[in-house]
Structures are given as C-alpha cells and as structure tokens.
Protein backbone atom coordinates (compact mmCIF):
# COMPACT_ATOMS: atom_id res chain seq x y z
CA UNK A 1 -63.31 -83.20 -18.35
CA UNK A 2 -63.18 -84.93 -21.80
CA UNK A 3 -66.27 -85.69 -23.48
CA UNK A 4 -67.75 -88.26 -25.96
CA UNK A 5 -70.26 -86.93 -28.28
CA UNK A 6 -72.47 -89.98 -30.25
CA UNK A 7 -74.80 -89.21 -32.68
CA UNK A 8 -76.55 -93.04 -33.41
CA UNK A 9 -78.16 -93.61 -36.55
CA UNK A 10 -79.26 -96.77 -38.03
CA UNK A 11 -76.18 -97.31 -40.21
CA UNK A 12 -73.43 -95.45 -38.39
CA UNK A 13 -72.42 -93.50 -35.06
CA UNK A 14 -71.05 -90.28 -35.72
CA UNK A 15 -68.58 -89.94 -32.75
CA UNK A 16 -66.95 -86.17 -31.94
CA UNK A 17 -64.37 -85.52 -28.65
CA UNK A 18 -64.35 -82.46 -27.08
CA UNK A 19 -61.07 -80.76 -25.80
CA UNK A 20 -59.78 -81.24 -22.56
CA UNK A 21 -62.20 -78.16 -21.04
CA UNK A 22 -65.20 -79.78 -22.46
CA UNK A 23 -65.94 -76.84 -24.36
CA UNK A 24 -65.59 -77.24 -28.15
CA UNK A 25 -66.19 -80.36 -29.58
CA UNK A 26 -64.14 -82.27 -32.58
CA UNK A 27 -65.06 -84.79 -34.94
CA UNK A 28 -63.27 -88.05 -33.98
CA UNK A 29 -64.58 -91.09 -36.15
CA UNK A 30 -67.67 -92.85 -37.75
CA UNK A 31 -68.31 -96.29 -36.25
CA UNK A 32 -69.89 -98.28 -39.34
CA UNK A 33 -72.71 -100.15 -37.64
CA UNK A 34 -72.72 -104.40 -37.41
CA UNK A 35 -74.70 -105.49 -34.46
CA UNK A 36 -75.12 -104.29 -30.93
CA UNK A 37 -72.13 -106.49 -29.01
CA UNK A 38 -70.24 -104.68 -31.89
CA UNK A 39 -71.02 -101.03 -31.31
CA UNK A 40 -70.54 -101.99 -27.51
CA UNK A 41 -66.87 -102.63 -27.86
CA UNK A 42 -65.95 -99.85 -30.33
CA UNK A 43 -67.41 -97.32 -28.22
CA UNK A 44 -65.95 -98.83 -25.06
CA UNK A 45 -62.12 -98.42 -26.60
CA UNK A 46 -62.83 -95.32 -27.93
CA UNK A 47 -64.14 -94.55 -24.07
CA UNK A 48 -60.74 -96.02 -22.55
CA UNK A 49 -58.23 -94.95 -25.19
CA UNK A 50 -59.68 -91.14 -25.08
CA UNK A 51 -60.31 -91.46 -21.38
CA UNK A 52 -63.60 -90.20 -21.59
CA UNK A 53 -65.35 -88.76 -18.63
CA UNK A 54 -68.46 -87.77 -20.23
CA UNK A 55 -70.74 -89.85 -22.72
CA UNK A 56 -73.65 -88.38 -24.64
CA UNK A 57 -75.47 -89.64 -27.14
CA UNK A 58 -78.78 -88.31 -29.38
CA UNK A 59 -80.37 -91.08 -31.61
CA UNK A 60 -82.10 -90.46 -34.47
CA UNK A 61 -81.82 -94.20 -35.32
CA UNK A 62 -86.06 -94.58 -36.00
CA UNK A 63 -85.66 -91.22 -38.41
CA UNK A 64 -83.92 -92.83 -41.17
C-alpha cells in the first residue's frame, strides 16, 4: 500500500511518499500554494502518477 503524506500550511504543502510497505516515509515535493482549484489538481497527479492508496494530511494552516 503506497501512501501520501500532506502536511498543509498556509503557504505550502509539504508532501512525503512512503515505500511500497507503507512503512517508512520519504520526502517527495513542496506544492507552493495558489488557490484551492490549484492545490486540488497538484495533489490529484501526484495521487495518480504515485498511485497512491492512502492520503493523509495534518494542517497546521491557522498556526502560521
């Protein structure tokens, strides 16, 4: 099971794969932050071209 890690903040998503067990997790990319139809579609090919089974997300988006 592959997973998709997000951490959201107000000015990026901090994005980290795991390995093909699920068990250790890698950082992938930082999505630099537009609007919401934006963020949408980069996740969503990052969610087809990984072939992601697995999203989850924390948000400390109202911390910063």
């Amino acid at each position: 099971m592959r997973r998709l890690a997000l951490d959201i903040g107000n000015k990026r998503i901090g994005v980290a794969i795991s390995d093909l067990t699920g068990l250790f997790a890698f950082p992938l990319t930082t999505i630099l932050r537009k609007n919401s139809t934006h963020d949408i579609e980069k996740i969503c090919e990052l969610i087809e071209k990984e072939e992601i089974n697995c999203l989850l997300y924390t948000s400390d988006a109202a911390d910063e």
